[in-house]
C-alpha atoms as a PDB file:
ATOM      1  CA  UNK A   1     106.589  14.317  14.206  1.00  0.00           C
ATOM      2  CA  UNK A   2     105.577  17.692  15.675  1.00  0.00           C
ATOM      3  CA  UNK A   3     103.343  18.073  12.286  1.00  0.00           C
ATOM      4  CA  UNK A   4     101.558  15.041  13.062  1.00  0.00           C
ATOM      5  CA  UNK A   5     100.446  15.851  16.719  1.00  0.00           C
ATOM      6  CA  UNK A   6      99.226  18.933  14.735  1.00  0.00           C
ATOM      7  CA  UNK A   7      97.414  16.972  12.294  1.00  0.00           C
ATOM      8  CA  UNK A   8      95.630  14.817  15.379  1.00  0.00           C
ATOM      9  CA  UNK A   9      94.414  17.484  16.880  1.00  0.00           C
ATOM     10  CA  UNK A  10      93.078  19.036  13.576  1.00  0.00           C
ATOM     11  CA  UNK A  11      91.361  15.616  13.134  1.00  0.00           C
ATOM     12  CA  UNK A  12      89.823  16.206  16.890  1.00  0.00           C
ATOM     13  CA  UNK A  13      88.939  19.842  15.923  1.00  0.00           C
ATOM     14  CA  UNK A  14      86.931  19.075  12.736  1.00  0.00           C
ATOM     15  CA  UNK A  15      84.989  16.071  14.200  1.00  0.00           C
ATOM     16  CA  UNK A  16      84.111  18.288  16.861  1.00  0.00           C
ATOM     17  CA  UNK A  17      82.210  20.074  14.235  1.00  0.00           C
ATOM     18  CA  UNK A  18      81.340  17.605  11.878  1.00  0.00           C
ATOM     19  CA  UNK A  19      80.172  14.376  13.923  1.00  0.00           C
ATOM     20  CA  UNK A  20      80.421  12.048  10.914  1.00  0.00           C
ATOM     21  CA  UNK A  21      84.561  12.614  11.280  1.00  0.00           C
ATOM     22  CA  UNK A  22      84.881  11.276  14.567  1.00  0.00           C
ATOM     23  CA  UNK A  23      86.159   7.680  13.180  1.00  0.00           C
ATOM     24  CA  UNK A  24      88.585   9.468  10.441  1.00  0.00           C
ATOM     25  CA  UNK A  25      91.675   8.084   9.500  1.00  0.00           C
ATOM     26  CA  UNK A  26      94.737  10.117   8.441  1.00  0.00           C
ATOM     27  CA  UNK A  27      95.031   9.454   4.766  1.00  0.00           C
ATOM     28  CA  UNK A  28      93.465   7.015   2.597  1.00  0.00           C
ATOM     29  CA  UNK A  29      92.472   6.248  -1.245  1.00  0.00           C
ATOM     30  CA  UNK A  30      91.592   9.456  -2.742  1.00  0.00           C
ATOM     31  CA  UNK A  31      94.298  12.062  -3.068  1.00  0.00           C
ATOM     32  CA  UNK A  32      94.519  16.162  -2.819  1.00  0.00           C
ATOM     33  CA  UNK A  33      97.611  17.124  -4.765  1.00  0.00           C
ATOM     34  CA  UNK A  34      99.958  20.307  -3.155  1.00  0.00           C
ATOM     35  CA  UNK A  35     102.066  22.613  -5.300  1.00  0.00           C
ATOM     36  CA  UNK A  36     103.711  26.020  -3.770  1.00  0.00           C
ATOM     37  CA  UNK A  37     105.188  28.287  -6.341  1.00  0.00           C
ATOM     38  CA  UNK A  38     106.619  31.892  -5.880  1.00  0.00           C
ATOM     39  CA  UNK A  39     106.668  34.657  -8.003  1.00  0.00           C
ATOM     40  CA  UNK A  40     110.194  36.488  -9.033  1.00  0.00           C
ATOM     41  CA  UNK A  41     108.838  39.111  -6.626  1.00  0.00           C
ATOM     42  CA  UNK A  42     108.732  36.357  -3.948  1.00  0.00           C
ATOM     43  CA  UNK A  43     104.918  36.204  -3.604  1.00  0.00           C
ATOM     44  CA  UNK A  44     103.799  31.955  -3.057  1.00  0.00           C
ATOM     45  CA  UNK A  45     100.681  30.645  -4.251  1.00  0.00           C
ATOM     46  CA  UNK A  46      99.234  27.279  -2.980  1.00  0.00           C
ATOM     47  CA  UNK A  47      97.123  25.304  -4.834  1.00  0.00           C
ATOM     48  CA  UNK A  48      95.449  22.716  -3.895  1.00  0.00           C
ATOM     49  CA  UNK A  49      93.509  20.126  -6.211  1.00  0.00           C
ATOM     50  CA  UNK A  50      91.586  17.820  -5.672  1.00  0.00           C
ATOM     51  CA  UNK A  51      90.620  13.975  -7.445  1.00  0.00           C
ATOM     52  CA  UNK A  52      87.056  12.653  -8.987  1.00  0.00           C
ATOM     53  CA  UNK A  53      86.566  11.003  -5.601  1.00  0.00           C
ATOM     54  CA  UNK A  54      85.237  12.380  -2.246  1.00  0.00           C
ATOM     55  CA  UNK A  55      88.009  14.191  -0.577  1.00  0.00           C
ATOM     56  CA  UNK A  56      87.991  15.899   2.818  1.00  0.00           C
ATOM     57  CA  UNK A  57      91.172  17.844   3.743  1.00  0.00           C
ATOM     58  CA  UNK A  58      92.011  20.395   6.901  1.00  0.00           C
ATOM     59  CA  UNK A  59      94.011  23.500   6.703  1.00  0.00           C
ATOM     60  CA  UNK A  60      95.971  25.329   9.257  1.00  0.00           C
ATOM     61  CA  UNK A  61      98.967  27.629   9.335  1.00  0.00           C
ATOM     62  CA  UNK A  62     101.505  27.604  12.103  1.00  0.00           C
ATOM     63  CA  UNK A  63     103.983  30.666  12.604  1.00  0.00           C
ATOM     64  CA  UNK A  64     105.124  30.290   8.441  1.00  0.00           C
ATOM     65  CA  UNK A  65     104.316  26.612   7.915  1.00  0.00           C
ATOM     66  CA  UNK A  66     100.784  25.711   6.595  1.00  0.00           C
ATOM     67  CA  UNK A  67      99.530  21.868   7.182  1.00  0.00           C
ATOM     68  CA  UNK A  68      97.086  20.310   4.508  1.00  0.00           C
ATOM     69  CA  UNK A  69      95.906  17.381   6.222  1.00  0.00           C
ATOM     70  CA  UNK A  70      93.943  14.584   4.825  1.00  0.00           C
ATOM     71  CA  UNK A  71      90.584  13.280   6.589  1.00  0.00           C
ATOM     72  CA  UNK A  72      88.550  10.506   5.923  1.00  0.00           C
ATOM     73  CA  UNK A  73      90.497   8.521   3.621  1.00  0.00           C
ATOM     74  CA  UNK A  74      92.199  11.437   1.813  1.00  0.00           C
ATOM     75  CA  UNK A  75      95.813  11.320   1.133  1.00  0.00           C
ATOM     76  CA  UNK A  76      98.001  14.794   0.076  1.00  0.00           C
ATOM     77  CA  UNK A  77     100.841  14.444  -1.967  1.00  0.00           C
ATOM     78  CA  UNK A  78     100.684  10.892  -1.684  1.00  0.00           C
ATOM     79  CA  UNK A  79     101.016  10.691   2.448  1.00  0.00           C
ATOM     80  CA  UNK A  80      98.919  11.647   5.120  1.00  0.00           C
ATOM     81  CA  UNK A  81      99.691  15.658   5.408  1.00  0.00           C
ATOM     82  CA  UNK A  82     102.006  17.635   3.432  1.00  0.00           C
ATOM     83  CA  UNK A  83     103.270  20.781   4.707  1.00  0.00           C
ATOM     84  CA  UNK A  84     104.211  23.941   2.914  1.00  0.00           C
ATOM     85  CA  UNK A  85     106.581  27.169   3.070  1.00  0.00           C
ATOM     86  CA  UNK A  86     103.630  29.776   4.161  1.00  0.00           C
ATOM     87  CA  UNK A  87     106.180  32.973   4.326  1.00  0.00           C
ATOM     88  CA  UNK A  88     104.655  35.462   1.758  1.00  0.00           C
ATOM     89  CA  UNK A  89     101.254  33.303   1.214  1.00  0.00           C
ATOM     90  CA  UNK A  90      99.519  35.705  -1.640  1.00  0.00           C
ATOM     91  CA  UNK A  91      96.850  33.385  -2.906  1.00  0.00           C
ATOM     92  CA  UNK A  92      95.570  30.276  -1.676  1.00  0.00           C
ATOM     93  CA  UNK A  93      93.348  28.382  -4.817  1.00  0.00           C
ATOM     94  CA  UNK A  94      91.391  24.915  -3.720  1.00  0.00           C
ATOM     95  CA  UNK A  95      90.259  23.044  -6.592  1.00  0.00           C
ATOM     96  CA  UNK A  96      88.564  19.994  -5.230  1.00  0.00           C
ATOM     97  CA  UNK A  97      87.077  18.553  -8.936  1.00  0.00           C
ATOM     98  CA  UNK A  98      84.666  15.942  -8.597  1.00  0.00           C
ATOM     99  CA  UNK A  99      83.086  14.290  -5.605  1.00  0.00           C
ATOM    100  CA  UNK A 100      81.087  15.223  -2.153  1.00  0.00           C
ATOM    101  CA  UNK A 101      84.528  17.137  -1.124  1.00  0.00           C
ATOM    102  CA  UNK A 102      84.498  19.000   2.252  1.00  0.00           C
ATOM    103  CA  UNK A 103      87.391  21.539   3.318  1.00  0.00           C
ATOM    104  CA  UNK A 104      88.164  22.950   6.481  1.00  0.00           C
ATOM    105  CA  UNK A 105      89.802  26.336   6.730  1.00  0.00           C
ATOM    106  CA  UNK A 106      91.407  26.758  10.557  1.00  0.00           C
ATOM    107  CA  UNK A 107      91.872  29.736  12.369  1.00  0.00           C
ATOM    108  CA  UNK A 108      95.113  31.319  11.968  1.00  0.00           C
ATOM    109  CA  UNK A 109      95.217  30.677   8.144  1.00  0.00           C
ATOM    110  CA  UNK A 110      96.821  33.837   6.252  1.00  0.00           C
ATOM    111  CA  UNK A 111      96.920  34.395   2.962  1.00  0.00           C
ATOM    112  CA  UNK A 112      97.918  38.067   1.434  1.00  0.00           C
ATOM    113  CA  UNK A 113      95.984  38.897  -1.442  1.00  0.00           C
ATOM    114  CA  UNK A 114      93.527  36.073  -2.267  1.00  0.00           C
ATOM    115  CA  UNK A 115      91.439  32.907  -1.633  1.00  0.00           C
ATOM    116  CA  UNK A 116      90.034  31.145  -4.845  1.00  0.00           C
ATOM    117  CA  UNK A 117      87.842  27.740  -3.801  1.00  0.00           C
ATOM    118  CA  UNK A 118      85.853  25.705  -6.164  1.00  0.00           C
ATOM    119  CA  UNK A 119      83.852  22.711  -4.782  1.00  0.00           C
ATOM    120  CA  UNK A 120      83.486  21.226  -8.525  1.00  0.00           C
ATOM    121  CA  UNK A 121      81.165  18.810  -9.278  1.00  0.00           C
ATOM    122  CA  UNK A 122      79.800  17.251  -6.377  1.00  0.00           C
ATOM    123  CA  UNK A 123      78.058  17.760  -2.470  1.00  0.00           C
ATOM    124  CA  UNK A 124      80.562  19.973  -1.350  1.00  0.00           C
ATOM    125  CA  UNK A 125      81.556  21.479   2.207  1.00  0.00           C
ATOM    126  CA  UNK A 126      83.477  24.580   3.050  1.00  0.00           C
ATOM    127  CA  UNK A 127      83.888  25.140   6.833  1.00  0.00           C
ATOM    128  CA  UNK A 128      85.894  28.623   7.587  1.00  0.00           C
ATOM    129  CA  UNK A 129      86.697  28.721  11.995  1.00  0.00           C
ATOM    130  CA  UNK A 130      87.898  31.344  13.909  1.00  0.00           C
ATOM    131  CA  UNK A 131      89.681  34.228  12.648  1.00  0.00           C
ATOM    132  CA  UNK A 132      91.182  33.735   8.948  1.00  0.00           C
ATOM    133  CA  UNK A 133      92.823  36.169   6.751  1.00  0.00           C
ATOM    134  CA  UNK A 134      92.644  37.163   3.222  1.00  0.00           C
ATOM    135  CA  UNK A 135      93.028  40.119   1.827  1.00  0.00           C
ATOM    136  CA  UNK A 136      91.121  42.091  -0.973  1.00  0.00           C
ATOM    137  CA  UNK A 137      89.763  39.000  -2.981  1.00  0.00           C
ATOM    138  CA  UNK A 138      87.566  35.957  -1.847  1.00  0.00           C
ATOM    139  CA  UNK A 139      85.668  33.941  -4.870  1.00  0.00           C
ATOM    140  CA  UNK A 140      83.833  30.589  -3.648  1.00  0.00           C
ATOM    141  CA  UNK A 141      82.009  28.955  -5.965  1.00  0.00           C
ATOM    142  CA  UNK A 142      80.449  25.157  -6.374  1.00  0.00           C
ATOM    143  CA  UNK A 143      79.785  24.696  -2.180  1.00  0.00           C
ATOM    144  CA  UNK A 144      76.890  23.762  -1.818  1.00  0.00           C
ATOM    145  CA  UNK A 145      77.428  24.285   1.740  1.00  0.00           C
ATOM    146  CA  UNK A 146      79.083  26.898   3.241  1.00  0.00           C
ATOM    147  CA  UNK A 147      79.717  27.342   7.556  1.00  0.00           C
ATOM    148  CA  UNK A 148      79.100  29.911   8.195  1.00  0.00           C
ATOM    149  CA  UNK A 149      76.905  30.578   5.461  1.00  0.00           C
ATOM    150  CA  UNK A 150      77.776  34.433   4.887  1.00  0.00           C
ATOM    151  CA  UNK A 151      81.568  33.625   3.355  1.00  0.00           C
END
């Protein structure tokens, strides 16, 4: 239950930013599939992927848990936020396929080594706020948009 009061205000966050969220629902018809796997050396890699439709999805770490959270009709996993083991994060990789997609990346998010995030085919949105970070390697392709535009 705690997640969800999380996910809320992550709802309340983004349509701060992005007016056209501000009559979201959690979870919907298109879906964002989560998968966490770790290395023998103990190093976890999320990856996120995305359908052909238009998904929107929020991200957010909390102490070692990170919260994928579905806007505007977007399920994850199936439900209306998944969470995930964030304790050694090395590489986050968003795949969002086809679609307008847009993908919010919250202050606080950590991941060691890596970010890899491609918009696909589509009108696609990456919003970065506040402080995130990633170490040594950041590739974003297929946005069309990015805020703020220097990522």
């Amino acid at each position: 239950m705690r997640y969800l009061s999380i996910a809320v205000a992550l709802i309340a966050l983004c349509a701060s930013a992005s007016p056209s969220l501000a009559n979201a629902a959690i979870g919907g018809s298109s879906n964002v599939t989560g998968r966490l796997t770790t290395d023998e050396a103990g190093n976890s890699t999320l990856t996120l992927t995305g359908d052909s439709k238009d998904n929107s999805i929020a991200i957010l770490q909390v102490n070692d848990t990170i919260i994928v959270v579905g806007l505007l009709q977007t399920n994850v996993n199936g439900n209306a936020y998944a969470t995930f083991n964030g304790t050694n994060l090395n590489t986050l990789h968003i795949a969002m396929a086809g679609g307008n997609d847009t993908v919010y990346i919250l202050t606080g998010l950590s991941a060691g080594s890596s970010l890899t995030a491609d918009g696909g085919v589509g009108g696609d949105t990456l919003h970065v706020f506040g402080t995130v970070a990633i170490g040594s390697s950041t590739n974003v392709t297929g946005f069309e948009t990015l805020v703020p535009p220097n990522l």
